[in-house]
C-alpha atoms as a PDB file:
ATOM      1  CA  UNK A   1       7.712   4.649  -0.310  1.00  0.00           C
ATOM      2  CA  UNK A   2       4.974   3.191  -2.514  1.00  0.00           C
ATOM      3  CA  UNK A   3       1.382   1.877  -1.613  1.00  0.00           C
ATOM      4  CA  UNK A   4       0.472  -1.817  -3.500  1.00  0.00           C
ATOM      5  CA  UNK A   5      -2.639  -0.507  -4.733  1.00  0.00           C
ATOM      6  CA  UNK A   6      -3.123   1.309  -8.018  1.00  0.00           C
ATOM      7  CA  UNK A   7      -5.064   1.871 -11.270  1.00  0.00           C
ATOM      8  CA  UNK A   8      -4.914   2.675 -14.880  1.00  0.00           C
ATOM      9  CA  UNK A   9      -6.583   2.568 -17.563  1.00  0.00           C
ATOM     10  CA  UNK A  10      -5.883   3.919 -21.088  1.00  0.00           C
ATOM     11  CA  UNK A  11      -7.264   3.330 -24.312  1.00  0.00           C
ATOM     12  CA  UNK A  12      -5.897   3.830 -28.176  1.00  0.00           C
ATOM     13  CA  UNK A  13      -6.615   3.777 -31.869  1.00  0.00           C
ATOM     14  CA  UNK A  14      -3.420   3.169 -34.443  1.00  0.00           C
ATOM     15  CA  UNK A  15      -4.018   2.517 -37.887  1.00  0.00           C
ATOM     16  CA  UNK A  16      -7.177   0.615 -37.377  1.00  0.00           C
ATOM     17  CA  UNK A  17      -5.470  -0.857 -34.278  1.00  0.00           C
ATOM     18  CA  UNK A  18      -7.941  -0.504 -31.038  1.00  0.00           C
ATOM     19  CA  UNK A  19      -6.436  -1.316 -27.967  1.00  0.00           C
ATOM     20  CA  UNK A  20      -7.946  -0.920 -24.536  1.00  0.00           C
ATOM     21  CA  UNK A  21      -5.268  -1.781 -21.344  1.00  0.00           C
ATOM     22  CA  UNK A  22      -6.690  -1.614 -17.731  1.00  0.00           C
ATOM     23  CA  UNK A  23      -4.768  -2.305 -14.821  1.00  0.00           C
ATOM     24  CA  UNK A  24      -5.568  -2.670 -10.717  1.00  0.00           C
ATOM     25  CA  UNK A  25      -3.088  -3.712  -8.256  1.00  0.00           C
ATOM     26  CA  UNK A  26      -3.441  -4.822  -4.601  1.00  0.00           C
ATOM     27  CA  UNK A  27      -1.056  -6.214  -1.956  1.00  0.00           C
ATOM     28  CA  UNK A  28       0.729  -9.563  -2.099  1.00  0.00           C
ATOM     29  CA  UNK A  29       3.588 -10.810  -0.595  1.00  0.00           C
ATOM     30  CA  UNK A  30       5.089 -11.061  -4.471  1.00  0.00           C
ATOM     31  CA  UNK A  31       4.376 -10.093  -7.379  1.00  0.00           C
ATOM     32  CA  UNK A  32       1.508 -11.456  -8.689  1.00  0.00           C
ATOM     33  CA  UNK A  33       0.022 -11.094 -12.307  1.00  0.00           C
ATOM     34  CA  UNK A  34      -2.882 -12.623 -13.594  1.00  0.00           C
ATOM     35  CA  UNK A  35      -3.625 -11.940 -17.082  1.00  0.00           C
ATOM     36  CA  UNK A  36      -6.778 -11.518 -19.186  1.00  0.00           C
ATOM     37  CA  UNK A  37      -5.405 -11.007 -22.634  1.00  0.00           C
ATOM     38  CA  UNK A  38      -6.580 -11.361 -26.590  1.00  0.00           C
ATOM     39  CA  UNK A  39      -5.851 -14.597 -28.334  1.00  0.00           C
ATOM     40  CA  UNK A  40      -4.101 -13.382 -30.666  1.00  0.00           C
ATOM     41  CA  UNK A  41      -1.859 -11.780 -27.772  1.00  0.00           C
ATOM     42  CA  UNK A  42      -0.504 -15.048 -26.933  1.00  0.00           C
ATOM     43  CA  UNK A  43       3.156 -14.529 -28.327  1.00  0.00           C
ATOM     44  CA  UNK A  44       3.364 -11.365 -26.025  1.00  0.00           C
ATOM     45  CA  UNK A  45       2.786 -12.178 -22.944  1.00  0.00           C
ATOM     46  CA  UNK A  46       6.444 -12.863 -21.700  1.00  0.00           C
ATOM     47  CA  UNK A  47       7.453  -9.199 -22.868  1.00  0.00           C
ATOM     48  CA  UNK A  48       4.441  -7.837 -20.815  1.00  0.00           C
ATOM     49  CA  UNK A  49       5.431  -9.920 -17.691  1.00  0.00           C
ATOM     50  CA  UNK A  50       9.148  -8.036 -18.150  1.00  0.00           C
ATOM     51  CA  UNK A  51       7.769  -4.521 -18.694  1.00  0.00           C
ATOM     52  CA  UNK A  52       5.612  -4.863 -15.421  1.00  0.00           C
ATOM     53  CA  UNK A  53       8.239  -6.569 -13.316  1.00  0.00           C
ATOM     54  CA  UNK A  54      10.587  -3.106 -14.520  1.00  0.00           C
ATOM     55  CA  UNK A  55       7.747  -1.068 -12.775  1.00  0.00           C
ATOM     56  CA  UNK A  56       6.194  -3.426 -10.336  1.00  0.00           C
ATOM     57  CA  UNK A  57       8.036  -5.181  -7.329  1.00  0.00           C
ATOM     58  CA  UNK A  58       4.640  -6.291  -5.162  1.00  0.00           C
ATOM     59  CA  UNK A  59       1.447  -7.015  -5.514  1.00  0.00           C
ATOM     60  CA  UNK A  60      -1.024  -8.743  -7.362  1.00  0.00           C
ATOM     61  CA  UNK A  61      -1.439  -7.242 -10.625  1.00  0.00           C
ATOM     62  CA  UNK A  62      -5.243  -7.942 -12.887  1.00  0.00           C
ATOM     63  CA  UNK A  63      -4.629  -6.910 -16.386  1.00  0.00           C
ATOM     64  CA  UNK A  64      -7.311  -6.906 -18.921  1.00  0.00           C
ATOM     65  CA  UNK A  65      -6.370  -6.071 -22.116  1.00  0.00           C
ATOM     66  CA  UNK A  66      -8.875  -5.909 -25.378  1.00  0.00           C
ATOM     67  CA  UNK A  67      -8.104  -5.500 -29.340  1.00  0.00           C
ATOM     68  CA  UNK A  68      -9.994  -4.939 -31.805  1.00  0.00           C
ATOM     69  CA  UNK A  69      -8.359  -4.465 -35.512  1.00  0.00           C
ATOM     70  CA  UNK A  70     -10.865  -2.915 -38.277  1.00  0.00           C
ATOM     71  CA  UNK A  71      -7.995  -2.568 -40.995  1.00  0.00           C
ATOM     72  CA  UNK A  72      -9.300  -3.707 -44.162  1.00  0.00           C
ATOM     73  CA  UNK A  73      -6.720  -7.014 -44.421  1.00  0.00           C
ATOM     74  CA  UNK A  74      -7.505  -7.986 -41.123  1.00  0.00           C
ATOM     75  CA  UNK A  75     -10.313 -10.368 -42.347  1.00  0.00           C
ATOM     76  CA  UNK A  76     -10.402 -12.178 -45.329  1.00  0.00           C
ATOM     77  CA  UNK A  77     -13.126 -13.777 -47.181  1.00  0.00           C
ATOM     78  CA  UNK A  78     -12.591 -17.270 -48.653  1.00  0.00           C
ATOM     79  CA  UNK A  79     -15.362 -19.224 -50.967  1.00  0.00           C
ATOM     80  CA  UNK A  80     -14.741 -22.725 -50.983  1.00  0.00           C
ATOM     81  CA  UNK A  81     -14.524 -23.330 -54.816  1.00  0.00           C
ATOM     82  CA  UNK A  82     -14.380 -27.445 -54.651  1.00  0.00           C
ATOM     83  CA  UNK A  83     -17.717 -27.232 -52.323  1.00  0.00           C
ATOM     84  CA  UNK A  84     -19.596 -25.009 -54.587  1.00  0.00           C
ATOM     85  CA  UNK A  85     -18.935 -27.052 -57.430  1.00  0.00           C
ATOM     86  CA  UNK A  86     -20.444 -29.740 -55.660  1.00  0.00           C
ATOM     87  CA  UNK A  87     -24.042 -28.145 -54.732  1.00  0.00           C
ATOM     88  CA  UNK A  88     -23.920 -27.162 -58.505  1.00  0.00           C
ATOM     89  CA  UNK A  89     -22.898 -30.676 -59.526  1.00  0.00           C
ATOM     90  CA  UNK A  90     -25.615 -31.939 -57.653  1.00  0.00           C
ATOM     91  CA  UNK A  91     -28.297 -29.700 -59.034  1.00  0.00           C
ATOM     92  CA  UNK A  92     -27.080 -30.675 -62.368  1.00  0.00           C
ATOM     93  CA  UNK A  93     -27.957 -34.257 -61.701  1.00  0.00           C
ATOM     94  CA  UNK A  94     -30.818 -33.020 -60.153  1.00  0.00           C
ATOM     95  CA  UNK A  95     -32.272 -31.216 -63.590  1.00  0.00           C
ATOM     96  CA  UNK A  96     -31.363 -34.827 -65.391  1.00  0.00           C
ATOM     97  CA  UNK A  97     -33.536 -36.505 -62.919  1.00  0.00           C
ATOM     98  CA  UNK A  98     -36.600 -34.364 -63.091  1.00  0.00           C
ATOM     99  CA  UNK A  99     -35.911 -33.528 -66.936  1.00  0.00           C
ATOM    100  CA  UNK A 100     -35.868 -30.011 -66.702  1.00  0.00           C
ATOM    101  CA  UNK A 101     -33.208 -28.128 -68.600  1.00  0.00           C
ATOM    102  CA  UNK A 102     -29.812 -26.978 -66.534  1.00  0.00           C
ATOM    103  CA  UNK A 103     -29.949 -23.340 -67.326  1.00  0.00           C
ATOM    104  CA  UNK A 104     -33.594 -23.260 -65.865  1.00  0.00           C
ATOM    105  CA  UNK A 105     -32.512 -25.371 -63.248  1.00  0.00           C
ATOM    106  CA  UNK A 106     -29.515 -23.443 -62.242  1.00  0.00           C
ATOM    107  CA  UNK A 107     -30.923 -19.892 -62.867  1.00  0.00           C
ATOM    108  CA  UNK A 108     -30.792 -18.078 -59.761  1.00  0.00           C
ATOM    109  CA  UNK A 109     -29.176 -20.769 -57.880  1.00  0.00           C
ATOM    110  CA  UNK A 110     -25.824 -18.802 -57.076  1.00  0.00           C
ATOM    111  CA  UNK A 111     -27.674 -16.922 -54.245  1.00  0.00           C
ATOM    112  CA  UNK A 112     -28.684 -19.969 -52.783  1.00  0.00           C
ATOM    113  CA  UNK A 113     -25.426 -22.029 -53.111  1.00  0.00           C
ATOM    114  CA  UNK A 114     -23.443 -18.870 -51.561  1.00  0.00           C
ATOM    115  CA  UNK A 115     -26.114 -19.136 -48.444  1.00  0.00           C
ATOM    116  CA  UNK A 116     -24.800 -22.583 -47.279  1.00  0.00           C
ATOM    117  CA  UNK A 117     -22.949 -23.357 -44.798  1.00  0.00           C
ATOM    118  CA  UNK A 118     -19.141 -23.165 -45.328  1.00  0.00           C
ATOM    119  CA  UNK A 119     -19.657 -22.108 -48.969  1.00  0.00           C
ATOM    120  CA  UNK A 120     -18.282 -18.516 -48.074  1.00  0.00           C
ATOM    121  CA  UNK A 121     -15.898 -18.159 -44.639  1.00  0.00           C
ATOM    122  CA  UNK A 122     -14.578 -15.359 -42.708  1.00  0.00           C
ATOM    123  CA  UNK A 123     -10.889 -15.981 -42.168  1.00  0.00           C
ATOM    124  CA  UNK A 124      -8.886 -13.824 -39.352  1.00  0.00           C
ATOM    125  CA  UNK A 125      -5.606 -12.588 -41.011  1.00  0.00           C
ATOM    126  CA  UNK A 126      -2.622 -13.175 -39.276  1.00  0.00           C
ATOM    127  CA  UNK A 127      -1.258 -10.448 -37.105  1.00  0.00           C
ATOM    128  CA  UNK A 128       1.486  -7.973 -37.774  1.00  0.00           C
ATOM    129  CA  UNK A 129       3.449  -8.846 -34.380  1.00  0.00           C
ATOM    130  CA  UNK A 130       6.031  -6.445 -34.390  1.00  0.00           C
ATOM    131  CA  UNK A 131       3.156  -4.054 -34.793  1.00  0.00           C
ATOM    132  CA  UNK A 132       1.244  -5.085 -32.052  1.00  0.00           C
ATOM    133  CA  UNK A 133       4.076  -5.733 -29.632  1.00  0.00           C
ATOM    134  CA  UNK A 134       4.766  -1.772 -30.136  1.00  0.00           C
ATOM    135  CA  UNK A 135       1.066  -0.956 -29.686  1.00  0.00           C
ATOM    136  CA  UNK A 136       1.138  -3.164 -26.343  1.00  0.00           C
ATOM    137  CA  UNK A 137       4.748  -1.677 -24.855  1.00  0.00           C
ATOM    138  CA  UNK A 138       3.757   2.023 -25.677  1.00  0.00           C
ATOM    139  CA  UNK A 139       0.097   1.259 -24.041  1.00  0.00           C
ATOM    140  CA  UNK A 140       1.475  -0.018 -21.231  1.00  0.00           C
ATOM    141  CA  UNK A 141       4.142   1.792 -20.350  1.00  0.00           C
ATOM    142  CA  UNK A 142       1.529   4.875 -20.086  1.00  0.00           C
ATOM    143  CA  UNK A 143      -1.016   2.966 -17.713  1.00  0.00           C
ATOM    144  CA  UNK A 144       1.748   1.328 -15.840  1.00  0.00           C
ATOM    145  CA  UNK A 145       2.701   5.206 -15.162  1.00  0.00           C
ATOM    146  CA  UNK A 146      -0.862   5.594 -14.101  1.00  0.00           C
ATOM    147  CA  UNK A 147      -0.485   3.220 -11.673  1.00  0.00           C
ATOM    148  CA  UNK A 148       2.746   4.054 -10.380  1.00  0.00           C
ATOM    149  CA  UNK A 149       2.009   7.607  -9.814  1.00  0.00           C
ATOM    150  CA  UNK A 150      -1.779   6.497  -7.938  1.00  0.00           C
ATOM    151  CA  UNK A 151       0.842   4.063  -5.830  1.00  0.00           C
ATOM    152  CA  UNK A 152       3.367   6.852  -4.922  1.00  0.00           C
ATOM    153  CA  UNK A 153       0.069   8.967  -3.636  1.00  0.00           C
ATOM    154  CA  UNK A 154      -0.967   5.971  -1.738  1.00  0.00           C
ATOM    155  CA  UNK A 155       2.520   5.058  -0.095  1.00  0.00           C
ATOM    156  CA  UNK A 156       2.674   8.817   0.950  1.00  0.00           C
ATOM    157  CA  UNK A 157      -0.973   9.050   2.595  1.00  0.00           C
ATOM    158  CA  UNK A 158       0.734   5.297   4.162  1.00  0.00           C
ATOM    159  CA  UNK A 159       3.831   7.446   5.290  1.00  0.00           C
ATOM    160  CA  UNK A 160       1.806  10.096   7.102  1.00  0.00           C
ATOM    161  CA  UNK A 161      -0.708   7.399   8.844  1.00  0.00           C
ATOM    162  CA  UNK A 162       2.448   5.134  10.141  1.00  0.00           C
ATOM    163  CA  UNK A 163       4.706   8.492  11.023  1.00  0.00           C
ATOM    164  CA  UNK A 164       1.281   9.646  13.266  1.00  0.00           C
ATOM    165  CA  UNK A 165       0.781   6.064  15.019  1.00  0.00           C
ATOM    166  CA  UNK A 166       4.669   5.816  15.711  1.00  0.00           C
ATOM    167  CA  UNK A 167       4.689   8.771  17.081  1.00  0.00           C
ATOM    168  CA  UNK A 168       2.121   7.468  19.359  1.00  0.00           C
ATOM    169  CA  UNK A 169       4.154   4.128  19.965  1.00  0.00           C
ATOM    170  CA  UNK A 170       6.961   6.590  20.700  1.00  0.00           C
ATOM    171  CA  UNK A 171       4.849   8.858  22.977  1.00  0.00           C
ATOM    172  CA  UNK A 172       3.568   5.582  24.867  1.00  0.00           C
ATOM    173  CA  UNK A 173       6.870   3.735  25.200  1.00  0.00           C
ATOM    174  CA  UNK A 174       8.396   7.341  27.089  1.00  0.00           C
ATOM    175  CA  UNK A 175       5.442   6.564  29.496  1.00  0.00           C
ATOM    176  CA  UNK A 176       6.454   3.169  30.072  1.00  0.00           C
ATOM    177  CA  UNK A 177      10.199   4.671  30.709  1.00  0.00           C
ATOM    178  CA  UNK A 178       8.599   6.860  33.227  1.00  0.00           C
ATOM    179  CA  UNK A 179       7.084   4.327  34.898  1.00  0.00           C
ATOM    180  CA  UNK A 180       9.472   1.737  35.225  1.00  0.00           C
ATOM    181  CA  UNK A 181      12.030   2.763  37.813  1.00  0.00           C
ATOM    182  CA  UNK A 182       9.037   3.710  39.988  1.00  0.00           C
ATOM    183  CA  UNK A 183       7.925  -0.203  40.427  1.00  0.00           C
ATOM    184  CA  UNK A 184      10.548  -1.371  42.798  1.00  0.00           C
ATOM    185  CA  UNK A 185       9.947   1.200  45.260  1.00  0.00           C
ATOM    186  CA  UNK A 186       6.277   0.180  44.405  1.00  0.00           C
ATOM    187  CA  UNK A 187       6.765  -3.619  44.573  1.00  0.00           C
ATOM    188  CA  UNK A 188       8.841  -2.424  48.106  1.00  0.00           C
ATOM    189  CA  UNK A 189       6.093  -1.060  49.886  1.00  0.00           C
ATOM    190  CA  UNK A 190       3.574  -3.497  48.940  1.00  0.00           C
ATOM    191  CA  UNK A 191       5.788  -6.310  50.437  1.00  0.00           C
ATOM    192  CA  UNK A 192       6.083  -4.305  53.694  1.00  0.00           C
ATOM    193  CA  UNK A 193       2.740  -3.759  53.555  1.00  0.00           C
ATOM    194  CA  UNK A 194       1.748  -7.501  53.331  1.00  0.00           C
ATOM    195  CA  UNK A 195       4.091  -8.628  55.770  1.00  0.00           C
ATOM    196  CA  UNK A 196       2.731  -6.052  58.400  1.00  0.00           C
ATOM    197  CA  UNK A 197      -0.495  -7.493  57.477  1.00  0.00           C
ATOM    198  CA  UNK A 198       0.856 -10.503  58.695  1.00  0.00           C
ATOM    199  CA  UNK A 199       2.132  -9.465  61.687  1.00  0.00           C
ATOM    200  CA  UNK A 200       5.968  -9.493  60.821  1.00  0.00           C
ATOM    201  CA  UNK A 201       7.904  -6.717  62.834  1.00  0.00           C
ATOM    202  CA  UNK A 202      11.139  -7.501  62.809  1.00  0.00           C
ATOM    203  CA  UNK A 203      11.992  -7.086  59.177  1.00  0.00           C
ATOM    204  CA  UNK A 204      15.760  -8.013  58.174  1.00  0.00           C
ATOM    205  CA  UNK A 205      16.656  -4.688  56.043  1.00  0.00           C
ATOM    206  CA  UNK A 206      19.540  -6.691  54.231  1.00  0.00           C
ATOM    207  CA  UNK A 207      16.600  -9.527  53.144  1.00  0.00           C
ATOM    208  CA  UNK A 208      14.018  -7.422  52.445  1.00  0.00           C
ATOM    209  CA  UNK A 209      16.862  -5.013  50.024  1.00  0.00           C
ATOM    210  CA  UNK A 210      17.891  -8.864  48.702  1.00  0.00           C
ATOM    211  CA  UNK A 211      14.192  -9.340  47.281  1.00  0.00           C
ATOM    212  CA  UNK A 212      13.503  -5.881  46.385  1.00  0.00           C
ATOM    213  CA  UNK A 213      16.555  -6.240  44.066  1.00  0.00           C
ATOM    214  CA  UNK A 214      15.757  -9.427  42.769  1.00  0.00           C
ATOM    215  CA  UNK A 215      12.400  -8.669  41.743  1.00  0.00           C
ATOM    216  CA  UNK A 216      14.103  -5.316  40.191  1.00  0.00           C
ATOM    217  CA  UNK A 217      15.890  -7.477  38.062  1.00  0.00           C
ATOM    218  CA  UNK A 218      13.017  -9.563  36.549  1.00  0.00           C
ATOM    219  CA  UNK A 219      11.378  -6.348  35.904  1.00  0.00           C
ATOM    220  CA  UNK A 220      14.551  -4.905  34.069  1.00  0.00           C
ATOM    221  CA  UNK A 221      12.672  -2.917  30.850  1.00  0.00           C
ATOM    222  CA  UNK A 222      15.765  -1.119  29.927  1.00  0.00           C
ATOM    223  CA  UNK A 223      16.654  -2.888  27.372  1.00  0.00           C
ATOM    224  CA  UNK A 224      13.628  -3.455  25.589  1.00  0.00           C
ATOM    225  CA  UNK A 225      13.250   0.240  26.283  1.00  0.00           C
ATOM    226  CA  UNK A 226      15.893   1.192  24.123  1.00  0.00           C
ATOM    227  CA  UNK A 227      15.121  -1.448  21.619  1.00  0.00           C
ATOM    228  CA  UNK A 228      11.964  -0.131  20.718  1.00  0.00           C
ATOM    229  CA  UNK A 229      13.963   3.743  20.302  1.00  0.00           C
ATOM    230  CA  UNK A 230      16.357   1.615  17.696  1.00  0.00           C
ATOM    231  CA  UNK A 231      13.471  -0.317  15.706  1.00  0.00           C
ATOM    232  CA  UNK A 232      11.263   3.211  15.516  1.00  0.00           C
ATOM    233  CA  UNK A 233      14.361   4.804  14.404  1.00  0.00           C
ATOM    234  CA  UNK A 234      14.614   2.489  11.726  1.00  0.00           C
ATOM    235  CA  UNK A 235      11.691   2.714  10.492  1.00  0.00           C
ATOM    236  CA  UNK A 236      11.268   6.051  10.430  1.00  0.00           C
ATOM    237  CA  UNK A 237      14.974   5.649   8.180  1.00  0.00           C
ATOM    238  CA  UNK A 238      13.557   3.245   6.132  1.00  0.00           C
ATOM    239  CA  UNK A 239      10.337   5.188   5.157  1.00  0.00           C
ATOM    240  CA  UNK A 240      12.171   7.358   3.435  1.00  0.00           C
ATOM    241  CA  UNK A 241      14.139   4.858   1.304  1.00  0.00           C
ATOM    242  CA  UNK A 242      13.322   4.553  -2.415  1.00  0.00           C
ATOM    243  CA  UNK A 243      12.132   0.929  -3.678  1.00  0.00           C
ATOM    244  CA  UNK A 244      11.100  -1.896  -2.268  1.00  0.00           C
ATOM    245  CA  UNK A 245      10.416  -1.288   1.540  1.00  0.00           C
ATOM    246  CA  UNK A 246       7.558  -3.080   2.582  1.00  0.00           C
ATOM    247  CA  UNK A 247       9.083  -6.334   4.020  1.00  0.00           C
ATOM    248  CA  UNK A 248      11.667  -4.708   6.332  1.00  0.00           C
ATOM    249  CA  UNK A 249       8.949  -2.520   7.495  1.00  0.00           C
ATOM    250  CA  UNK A 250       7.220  -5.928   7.935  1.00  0.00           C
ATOM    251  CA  UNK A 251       9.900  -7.421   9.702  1.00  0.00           C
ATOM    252  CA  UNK A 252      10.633  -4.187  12.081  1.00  0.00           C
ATOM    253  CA  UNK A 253       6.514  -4.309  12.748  1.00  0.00           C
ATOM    254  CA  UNK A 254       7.342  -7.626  14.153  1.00  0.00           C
ATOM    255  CA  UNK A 255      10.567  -6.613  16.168  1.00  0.00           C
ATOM    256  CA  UNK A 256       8.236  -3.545  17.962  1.00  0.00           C
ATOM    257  CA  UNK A 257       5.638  -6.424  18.883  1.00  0.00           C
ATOM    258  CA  UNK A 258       8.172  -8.958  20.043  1.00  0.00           C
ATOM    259  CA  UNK A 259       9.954  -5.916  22.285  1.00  0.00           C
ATOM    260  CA  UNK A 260       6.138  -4.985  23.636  1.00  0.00           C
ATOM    261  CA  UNK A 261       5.250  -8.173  24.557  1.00  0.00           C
ATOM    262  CA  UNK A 262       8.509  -8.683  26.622  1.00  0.00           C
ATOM    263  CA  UNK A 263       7.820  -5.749  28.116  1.00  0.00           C
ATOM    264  CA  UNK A 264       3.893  -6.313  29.231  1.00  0.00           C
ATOM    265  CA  UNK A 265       5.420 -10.033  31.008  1.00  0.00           C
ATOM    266  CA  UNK A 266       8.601  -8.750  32.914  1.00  0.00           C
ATOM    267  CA  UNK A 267       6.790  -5.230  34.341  1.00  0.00           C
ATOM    268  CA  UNK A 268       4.450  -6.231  36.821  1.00  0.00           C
ATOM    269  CA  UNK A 269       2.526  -2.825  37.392  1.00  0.00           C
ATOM    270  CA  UNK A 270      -0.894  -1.931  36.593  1.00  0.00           C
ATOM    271  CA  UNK A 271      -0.293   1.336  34.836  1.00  0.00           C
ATOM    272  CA  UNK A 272       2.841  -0.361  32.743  1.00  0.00           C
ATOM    273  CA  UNK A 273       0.185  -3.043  31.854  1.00  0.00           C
ATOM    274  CA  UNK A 274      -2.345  -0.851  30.529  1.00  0.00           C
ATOM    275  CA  UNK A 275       0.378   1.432  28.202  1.00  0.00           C
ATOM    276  CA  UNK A 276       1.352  -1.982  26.643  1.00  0.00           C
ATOM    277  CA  UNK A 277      -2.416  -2.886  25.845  1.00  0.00           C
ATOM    278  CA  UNK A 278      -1.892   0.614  23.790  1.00  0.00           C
ATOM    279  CA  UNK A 279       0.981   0.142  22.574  1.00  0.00           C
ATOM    280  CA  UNK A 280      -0.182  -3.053  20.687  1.00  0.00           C
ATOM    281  CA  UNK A 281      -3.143  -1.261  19.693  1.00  0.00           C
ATOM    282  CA  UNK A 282      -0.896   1.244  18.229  1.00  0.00           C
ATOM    283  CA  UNK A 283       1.337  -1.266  16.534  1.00  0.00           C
ATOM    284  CA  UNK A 284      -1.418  -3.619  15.340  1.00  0.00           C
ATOM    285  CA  UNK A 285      -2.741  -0.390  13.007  1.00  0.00           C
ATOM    286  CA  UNK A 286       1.065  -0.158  11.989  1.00  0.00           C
ATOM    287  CA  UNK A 287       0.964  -3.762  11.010  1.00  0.00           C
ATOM    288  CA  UNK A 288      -2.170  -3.328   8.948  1.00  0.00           C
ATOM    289  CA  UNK A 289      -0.584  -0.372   6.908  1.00  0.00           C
ATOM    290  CA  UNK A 290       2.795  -1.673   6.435  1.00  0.00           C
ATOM    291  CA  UNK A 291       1.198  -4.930   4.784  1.00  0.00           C
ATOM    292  CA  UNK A 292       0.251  -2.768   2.025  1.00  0.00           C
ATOM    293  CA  UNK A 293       3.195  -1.096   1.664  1.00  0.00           C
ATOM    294  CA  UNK A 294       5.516  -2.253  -1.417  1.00  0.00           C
END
C-alpha cells in the first residue's frame, strides 16, 4: 500500500548537458500531471507522461524540469553579412557627401558597425533529441524512484494509522454487540413502567410480549453487526494488496459509514447511541487517511 504524496529531486551534468528534475506528488482522484518543462523539451513530453504513468497510478504530479547545455555547438554566432554591407555602404556615401576620403572615413568603423543591432546574433543550435530524450528517461526514472520509495514509507505510516483506528471501530462495534440484545428487555421495562405510571394493572402478557417483539424487530442490529465484521475484514485484506488500493478502501470507508448510520436509527438506546457517535468519529479519521491512499 502506497501513500499519494512524494518527492524527488535529482540533478545531472552529461557532456555539457545540465539537467535538474524535481518532482512532488499529492492526492487526486487520478492521475494528474502538470508540467513545467524547457522549450526545447517540447517533443518529449508524451514519453515523460508514459514513464510516470509506469510508476504513478494517483495523484497529482508537479514536475519542474530545467536544462541548461554549455557544449560549445550549442550556440552559434551569425553576422548578418547583407546588413553590414549596408551601414558600410552608407558611410561610403556618407564620406562622398562630406568629401572626406573613405579609408579615413571607414577607419575604425568595424567596431562600431559590429555594435548594432542585429549586425551579430546569437543563434540556439538545434538539439540532439535522441540525446536528450536519454538524459530525461535516465533522470527520471531515478527521481521517480525517489518518489516511489518516500510513497511506500508514507502508505506504511497510512497502514499503521488505519490498522490502529479499525481496531478501534472493531473494539466499538463488539460494544454495540454487547449492548444490543439487552434493549428489549430494556425497552420492556420501560413500557411497564409507563403504563403503571398510568395506572394500567391489568396488563395482557400476550400484548405486551406482541410489542416487546415488534419493537425487537425494528431494533434488529444483527445484520449490520456482522456487516461491519465483513467490510473491516476486507479492508484489513485489502491493505495488504500490492497496487492500486485506494478507491476500494474508499468505497469500503463508505460501506462502514452506511452500516453505522443504520445502526445509530434502528437501536433506540442511549449507550448504543453514544458508541455510534464514536464509531463515526473513528471512521471519519479512516476516511481522511484512505483519501490519500493510492
Amino acid at each position: 500500500m502506497r501513500s499519494m504524496t512524494g518527492y524527488g529531486r535529482k540533478q545531472i551534468l552529461v557532456d555539457g548537458r545540465e539537467l535538474t528534475v524535481e518532482i512532488k506528488t499529492v492526492n487526486h482522484r487520478f492521475l494528474d500531471i502538470a508540467f513545467r518543462l524547457p522549450r526545447a523539451f517540447a517533443f518529449a513530453e508524451d514519453g515523460i507522461r508514459k514513464q510516470m504513468g509506469e510508476s504513478l497510478k494517483r495523484g497529482h504530479a508537479d514536475v519542474n524540469m530545467t536544462y541548461r547545455n554549455s557544449r560549445s555547438d550549442a550556440r552559434e554566432l551569425v553576422l548578418d553579412e547583407a546588413l553590414v554591407n549596408k551601414y558600410a555602404d552608407a558611410y561610403r556615401r556618407i564620406g562622398l557627401m562630406t568629401g572626406c576620403e573613405e579609408k579615413e572615413l571607414l577607419a575604425g568603423i568595424s567596431a562600431f558597425i559590429a555594435a548594432q543591432p542585429d549586425v551579430l546574433n546569437l543563434s540556439v543550435c538545434e538539439e540532439d533529441q535522441e540525446a536528450v530524450q536519454a538524459l530525461i528517461g535516465d533522470t527520471l526514472a531515478d527521481v521517480l524512484a525517489s518518489v516511489c520509495s518516500m510513497r511506500e514509507t508514507e502508505g506504511q505510516a497510512l497502514k499503521e494509522d488505519l490498522t490502529f483506528h479499525l481496531n478501534q471501530l472493531a473494539a466499538i462495534r463488539d460494544q454495540i454487540e454487547t449492548l444490543a440484545p439487552k434493549v428489549p428487555k430494556a425497552y420492556q421495562e420501560k413500557l411497564q413502567a409507563r403504563l403503571a405510571e398510568l395506572g394500567v394493572k391489568e396488563i395482557d402478557p400476550a400484548r405486551l410480549a406482541q410489542e416487546v417483539a415488534l419493537m425487537a424487530d425494528r431494533c434488529a442490529i444483527d445484520e449490520e453487526l456482522s456487516r461491519l465484521v465483513s467490510h473491516i475484514a476486507q479492508m484489513r485484506q485489502t491493505m495488504e494488496q500490492e497496487g492500486e488500493v485506494g478507491r476500494r478502501l474508499d468505497f469500503l470507508t463508505q460501506e462502514l459509514n452506511r452500516e453505522v448510520n443504520t445502526i445509530g436509527s434502528k437501536a433506540s438506546d442511549a449507550e448504543i447511541a453514544k458508541l455510534v457517535v464514536a464509531a463515526k468519529s473513528e471512521i471519519e479519521k479512516i476516511r481522511e487517511q484512505v483519501q490519500n491512499v493510492e
